[in-house]
PDB file of N, CA and C in Angstrom:
ATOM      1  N   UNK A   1     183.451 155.146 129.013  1.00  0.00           N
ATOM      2  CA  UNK A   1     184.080 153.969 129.573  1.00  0.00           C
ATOM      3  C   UNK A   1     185.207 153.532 128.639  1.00  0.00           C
ATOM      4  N   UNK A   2     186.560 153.313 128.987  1.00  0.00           N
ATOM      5  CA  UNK A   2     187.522 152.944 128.552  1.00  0.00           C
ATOM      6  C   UNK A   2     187.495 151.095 128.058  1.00  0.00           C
ATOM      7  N   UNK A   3     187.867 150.777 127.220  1.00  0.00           N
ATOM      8  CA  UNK A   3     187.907 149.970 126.290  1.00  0.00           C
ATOM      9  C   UNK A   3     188.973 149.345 126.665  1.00  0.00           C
ATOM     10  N   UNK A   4     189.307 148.027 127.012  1.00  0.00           N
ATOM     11  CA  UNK A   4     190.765 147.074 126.542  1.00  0.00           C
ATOM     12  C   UNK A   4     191.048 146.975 125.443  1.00  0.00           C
ATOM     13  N   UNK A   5     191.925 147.290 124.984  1.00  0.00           N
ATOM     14  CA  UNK A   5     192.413 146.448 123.705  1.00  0.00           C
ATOM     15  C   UNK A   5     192.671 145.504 123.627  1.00  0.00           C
ATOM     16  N   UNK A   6     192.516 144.302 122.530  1.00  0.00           N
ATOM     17  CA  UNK A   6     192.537 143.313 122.886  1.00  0.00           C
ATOM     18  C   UNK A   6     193.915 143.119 121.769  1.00  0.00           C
ATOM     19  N   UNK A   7     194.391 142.003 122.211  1.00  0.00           N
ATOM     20  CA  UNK A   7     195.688 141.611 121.289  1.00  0.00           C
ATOM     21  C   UNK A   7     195.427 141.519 120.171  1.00  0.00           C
ATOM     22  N   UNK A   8     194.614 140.588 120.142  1.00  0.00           N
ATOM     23  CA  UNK A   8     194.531 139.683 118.939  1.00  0.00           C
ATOM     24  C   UNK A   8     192.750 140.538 118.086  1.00  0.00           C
ATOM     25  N   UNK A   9     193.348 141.629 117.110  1.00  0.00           N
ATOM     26  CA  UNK A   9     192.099 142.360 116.890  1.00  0.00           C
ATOM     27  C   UNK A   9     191.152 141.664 116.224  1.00  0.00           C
ATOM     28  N   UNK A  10     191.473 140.823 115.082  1.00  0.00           N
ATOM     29  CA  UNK A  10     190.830 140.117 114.498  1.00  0.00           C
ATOM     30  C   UNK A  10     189.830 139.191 115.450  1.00  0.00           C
ATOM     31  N   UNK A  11     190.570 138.709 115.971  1.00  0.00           N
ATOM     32  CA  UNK A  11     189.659 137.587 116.889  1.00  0.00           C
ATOM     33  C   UNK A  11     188.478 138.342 118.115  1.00  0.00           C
ATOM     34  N   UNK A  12     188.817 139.818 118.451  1.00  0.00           N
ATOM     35  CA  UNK A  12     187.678 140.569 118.971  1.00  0.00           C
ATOM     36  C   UNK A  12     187.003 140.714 118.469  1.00  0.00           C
ATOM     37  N   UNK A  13     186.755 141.153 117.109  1.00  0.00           N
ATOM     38  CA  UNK A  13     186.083 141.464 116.208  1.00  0.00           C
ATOM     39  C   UNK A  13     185.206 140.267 115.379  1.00  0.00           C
ATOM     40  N   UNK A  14     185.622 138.973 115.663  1.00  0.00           N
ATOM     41  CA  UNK A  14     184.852 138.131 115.474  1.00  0.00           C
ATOM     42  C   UNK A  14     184.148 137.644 115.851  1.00  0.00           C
ATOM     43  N   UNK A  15     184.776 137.882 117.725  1.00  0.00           N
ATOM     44  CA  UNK A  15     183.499 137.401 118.670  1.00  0.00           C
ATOM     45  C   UNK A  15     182.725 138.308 118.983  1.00  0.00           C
ATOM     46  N   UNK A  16     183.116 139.215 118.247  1.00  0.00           N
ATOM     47  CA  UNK A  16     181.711 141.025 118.895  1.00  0.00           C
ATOM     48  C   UNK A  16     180.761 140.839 117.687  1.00  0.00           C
ATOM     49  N   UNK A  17     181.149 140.083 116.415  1.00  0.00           N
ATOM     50  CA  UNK A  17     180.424 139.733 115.658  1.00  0.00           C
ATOM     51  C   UNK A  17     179.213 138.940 115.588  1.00  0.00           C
ATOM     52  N   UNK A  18     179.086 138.111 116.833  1.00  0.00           N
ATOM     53  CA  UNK A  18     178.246 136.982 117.519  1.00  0.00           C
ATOM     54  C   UNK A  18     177.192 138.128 117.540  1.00  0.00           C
ATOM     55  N   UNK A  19     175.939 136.865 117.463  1.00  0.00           N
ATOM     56  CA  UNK A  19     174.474 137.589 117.550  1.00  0.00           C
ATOM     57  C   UNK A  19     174.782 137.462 119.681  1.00  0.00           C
ATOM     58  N   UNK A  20     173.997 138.126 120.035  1.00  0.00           N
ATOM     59  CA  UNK A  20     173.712 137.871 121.415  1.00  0.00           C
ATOM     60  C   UNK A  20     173.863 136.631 121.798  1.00  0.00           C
ATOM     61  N   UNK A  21     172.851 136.055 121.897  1.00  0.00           N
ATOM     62  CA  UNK A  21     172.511 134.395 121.957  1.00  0.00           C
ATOM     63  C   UNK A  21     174.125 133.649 121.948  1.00  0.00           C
ATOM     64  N   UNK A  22     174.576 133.792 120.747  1.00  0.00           N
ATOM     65  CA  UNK A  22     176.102 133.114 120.878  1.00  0.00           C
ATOM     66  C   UNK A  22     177.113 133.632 121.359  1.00  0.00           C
ATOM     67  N   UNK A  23     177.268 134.581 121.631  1.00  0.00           N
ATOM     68  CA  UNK A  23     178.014 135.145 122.745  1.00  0.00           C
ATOM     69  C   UNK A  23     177.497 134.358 124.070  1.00  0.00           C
ATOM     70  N   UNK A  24     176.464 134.326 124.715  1.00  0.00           N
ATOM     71  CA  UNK A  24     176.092 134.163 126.014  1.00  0.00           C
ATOM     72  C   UNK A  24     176.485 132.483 125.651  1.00  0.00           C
ATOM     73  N   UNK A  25     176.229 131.722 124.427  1.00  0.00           N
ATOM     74  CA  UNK A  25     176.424 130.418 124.587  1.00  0.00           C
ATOM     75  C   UNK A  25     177.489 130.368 124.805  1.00  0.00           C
ATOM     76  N   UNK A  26     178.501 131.005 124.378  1.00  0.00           N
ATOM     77  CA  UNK A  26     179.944 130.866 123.710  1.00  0.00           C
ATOM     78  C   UNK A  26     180.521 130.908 125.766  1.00  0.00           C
ATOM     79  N   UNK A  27     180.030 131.762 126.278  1.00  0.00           N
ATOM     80  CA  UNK A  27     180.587 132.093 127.415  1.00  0.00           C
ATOM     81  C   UNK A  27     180.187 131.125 128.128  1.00  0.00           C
ATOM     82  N   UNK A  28     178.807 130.554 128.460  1.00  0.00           N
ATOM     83  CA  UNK A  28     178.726 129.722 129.487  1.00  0.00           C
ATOM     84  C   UNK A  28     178.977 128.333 129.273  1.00  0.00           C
ATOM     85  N   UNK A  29     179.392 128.036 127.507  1.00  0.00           N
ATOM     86  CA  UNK A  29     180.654 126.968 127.770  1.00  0.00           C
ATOM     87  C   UNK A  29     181.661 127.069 128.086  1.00  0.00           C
ATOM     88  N   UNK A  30     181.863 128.290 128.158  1.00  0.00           N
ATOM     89  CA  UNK A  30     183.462 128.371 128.296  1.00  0.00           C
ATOM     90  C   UNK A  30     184.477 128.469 127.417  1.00  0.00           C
ATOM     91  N   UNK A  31     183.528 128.809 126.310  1.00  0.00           N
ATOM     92  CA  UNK A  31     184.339 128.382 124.853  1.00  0.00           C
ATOM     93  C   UNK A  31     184.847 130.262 124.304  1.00  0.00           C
ATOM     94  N   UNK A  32     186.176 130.718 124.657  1.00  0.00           N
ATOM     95  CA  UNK A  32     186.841 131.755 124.798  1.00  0.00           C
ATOM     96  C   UNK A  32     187.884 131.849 125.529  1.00  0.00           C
ATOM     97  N   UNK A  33     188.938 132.744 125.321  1.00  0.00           N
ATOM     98  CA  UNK A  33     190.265 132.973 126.062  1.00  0.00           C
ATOM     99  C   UNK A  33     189.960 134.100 127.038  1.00  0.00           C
ATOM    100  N   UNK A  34     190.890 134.034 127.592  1.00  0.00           N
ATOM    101  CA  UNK A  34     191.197 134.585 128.965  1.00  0.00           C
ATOM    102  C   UNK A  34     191.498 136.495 128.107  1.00  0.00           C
ATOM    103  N   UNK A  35     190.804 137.400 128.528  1.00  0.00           N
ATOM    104  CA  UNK A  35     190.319 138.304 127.947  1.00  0.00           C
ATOM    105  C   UNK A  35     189.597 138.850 126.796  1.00  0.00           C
ATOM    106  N   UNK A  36     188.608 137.789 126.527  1.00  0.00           N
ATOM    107  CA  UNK A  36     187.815 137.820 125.774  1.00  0.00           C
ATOM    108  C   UNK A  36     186.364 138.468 126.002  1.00  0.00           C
ATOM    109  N   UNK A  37     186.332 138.295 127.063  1.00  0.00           N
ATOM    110  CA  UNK A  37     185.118 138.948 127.798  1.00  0.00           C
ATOM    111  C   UNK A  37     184.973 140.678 126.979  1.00  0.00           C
ATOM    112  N   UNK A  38     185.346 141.469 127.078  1.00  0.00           N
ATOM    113  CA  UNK A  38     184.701 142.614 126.517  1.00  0.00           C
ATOM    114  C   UNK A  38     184.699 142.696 125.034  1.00  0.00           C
ATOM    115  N   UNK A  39     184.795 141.510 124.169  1.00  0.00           N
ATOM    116  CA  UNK A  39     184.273 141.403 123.170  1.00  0.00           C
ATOM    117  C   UNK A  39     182.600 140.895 123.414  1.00  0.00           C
ATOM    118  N   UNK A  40     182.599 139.698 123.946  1.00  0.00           N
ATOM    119  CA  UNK A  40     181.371 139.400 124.678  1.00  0.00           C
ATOM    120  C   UNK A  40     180.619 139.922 124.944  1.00  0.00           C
ATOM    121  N   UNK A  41     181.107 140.736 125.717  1.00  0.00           N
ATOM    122  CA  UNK A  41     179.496 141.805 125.938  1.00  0.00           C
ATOM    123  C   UNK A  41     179.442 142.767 125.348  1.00  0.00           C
ATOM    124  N   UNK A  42     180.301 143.111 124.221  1.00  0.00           N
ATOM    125  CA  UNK A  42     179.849 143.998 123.210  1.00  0.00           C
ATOM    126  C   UNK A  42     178.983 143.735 122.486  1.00  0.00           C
ATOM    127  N   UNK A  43     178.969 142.117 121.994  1.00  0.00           N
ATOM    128  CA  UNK A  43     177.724 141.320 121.149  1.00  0.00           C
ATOM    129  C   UNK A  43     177.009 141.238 121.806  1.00  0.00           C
ATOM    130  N   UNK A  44     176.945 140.403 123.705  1.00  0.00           N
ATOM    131  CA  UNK A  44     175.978 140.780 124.169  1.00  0.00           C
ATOM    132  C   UNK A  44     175.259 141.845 123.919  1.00  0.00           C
ATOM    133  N   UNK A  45     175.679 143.365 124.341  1.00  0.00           N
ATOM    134  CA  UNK A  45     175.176 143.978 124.057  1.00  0.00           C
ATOM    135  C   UNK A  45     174.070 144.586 122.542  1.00  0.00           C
ATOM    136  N   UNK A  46     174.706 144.100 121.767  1.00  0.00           N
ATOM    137  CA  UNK A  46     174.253 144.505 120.173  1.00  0.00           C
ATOM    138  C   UNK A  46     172.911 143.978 120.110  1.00  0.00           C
ATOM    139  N   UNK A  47     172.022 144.947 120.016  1.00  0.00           N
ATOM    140  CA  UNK A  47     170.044 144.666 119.645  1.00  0.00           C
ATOM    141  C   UNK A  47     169.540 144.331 120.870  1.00  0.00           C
ATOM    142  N   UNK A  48     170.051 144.371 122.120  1.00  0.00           N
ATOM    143  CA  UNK A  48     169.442 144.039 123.129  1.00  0.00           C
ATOM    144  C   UNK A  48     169.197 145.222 124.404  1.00  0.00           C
ATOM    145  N   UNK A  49     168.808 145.464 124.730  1.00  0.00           N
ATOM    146  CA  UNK A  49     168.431 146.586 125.822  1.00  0.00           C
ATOM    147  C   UNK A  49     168.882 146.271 127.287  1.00  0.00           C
ATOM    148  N   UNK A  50     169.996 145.622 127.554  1.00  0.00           N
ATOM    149  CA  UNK A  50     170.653 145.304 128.506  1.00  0.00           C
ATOM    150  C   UNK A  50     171.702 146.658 129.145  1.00  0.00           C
ATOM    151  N   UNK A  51     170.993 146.915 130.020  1.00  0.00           N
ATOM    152  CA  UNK A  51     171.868 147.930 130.886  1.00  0.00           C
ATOM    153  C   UNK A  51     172.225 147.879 132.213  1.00  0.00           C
ATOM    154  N   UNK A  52     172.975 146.938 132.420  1.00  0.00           N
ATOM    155  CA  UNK A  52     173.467 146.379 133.377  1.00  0.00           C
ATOM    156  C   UNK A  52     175.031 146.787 132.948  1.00  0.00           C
ATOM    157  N   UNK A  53     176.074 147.268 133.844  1.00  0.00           N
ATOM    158  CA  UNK A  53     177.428 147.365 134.031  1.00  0.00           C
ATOM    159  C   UNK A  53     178.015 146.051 133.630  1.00  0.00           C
ATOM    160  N   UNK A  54     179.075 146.459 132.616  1.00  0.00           N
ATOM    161  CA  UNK A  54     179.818 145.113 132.328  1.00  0.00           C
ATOM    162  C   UNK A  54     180.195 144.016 133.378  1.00  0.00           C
ATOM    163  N   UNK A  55     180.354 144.913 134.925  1.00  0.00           N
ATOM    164  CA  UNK A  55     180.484 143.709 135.964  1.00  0.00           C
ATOM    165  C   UNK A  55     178.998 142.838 136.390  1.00  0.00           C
ATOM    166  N   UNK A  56     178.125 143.941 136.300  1.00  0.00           N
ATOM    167  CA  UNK A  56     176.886 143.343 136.736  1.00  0.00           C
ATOM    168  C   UNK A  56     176.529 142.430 135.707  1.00  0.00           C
ATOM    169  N   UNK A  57     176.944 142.701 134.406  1.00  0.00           N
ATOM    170  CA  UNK A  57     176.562 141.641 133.491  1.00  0.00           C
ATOM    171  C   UNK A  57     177.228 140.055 133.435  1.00  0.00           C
ATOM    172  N   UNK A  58     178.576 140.099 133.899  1.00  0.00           N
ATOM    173  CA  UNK A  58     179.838 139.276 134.289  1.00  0.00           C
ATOM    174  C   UNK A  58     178.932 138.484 135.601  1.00  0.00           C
ATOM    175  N   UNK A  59     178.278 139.329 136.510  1.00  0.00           N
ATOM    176  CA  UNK A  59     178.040 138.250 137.811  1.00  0.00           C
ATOM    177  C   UNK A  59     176.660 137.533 137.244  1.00  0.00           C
ATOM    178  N   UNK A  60     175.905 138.398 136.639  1.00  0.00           N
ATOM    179  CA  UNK A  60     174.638 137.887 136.324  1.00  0.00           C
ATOM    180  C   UNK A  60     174.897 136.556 135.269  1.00  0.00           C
ATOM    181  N   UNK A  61     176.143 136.390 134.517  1.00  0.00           N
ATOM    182  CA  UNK A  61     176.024 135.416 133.583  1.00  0.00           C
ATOM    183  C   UNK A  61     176.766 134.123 134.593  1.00  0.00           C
ATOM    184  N   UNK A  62     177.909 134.551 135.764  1.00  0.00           N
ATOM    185  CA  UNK A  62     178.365 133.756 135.910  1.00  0.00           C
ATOM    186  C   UNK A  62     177.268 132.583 137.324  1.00  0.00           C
ATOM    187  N   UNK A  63     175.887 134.224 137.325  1.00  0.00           N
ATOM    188  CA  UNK A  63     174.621 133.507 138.495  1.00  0.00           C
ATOM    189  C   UNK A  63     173.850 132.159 137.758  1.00  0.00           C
ATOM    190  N   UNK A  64     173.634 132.541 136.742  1.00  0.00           N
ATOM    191  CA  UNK A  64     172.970 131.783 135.553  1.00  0.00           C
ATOM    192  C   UNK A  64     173.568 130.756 135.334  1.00  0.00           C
ATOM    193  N   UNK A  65     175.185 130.409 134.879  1.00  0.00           N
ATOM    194  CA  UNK A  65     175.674 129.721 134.900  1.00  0.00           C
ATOM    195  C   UNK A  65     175.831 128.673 135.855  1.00  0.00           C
ATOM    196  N   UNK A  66     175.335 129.119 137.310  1.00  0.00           N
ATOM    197  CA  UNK A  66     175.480 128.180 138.412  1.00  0.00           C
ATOM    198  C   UNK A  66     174.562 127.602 138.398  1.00  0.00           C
ATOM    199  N   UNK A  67     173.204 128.112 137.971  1.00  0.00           N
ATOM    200  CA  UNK A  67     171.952 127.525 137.641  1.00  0.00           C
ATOM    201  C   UNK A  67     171.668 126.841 136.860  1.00  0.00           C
ATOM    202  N   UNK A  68     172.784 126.350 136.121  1.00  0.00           N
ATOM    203  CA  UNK A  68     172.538 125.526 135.056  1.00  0.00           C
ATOM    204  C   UNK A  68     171.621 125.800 133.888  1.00  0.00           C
ATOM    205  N   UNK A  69     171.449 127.078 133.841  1.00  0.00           N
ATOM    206  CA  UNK A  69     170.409 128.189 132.412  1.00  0.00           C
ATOM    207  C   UNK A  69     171.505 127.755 131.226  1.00  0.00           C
ATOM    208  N   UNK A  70     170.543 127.296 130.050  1.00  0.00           N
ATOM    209  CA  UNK A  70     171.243 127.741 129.209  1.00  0.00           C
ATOM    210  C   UNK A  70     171.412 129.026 128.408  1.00  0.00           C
ATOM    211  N   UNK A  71     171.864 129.043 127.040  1.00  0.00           N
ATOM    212  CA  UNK A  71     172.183 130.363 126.833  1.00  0.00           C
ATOM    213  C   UNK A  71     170.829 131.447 126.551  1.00  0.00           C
ATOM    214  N   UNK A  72     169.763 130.792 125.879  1.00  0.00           N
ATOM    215  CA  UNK A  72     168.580 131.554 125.565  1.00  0.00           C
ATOM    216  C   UNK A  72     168.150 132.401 126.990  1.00  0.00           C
ATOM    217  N   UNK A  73     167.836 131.147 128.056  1.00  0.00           N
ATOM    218  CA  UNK A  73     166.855 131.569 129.295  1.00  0.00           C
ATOM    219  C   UNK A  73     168.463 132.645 129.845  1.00  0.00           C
ATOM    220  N   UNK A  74     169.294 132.238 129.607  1.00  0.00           N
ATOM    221  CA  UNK A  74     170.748 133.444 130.513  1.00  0.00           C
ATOM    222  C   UNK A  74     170.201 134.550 129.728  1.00  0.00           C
ATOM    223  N   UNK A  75     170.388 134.406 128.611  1.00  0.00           N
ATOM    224  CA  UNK A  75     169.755 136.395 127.771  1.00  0.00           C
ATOM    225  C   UNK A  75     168.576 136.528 128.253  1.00  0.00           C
ATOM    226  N   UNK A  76     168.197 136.137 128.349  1.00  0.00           N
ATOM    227  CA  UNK A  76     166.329 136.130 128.948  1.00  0.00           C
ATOM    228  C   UNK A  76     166.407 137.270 130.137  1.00  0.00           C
ATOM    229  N   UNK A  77     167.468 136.766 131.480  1.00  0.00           N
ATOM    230  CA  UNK A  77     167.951 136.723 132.971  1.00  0.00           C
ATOM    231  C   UNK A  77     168.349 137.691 132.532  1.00  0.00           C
ATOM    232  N   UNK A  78     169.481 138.118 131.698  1.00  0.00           N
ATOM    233  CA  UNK A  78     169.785 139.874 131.699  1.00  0.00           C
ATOM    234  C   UNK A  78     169.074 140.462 131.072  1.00  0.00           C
ATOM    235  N   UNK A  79     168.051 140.218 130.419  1.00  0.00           N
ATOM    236  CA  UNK A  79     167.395 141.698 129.766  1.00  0.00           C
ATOM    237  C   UNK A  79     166.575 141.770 130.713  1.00  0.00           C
ATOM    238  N   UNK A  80     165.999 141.325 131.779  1.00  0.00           N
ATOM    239  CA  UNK A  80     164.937 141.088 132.582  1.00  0.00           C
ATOM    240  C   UNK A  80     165.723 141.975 133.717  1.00  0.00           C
ATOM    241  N   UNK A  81     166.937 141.527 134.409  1.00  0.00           N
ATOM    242  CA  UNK A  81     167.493 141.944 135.581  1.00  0.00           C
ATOM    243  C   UNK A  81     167.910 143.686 134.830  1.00  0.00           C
ATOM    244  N   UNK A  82     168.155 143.930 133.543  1.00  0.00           N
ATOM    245  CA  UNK A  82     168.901 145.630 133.405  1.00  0.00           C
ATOM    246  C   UNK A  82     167.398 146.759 133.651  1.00  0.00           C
TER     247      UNK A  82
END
């Protein structure tokens, strides 16, 4: 799977740095720029057994999000749904 590059490398690399948990918080505040996302679920991804497609992971956070989950029970929702 092909990779975006992101502009600003430093700042990918800081948010791929996020444990899970803060990534998923970080996202369902909203607190990130507009292509930030595949840093996101790279941390998402990191120690977690989530195998869900980066889109399936994108709808599943933005399902959660409608539900008013916060970030713990949202990681919860994707390791459960991959």
């Amino acid at each position: 799977m092909a990779r975006m590059q992101p502009q600003d490398k430093e700042r990918f690399k800081r948010l791929e740095a996020l444990t899970p948990v803060e990534a998923v918080k970080s996202w369902v505040k909203g607190d990130f720029g507009m292509g930030d996302e595949p840093a996101l679920i790279s941390a998402i991804r990191e120690g977690t057994r989530i195998s869900l497609s980066d889109d399936g992971l994108e709808d599943a956070i933005l399902d959660a999000m409608d539900e008013g989950l916060n970030a713990p029970s949202c990681l919860q929702l994707l390791a459960v749904g991959s």
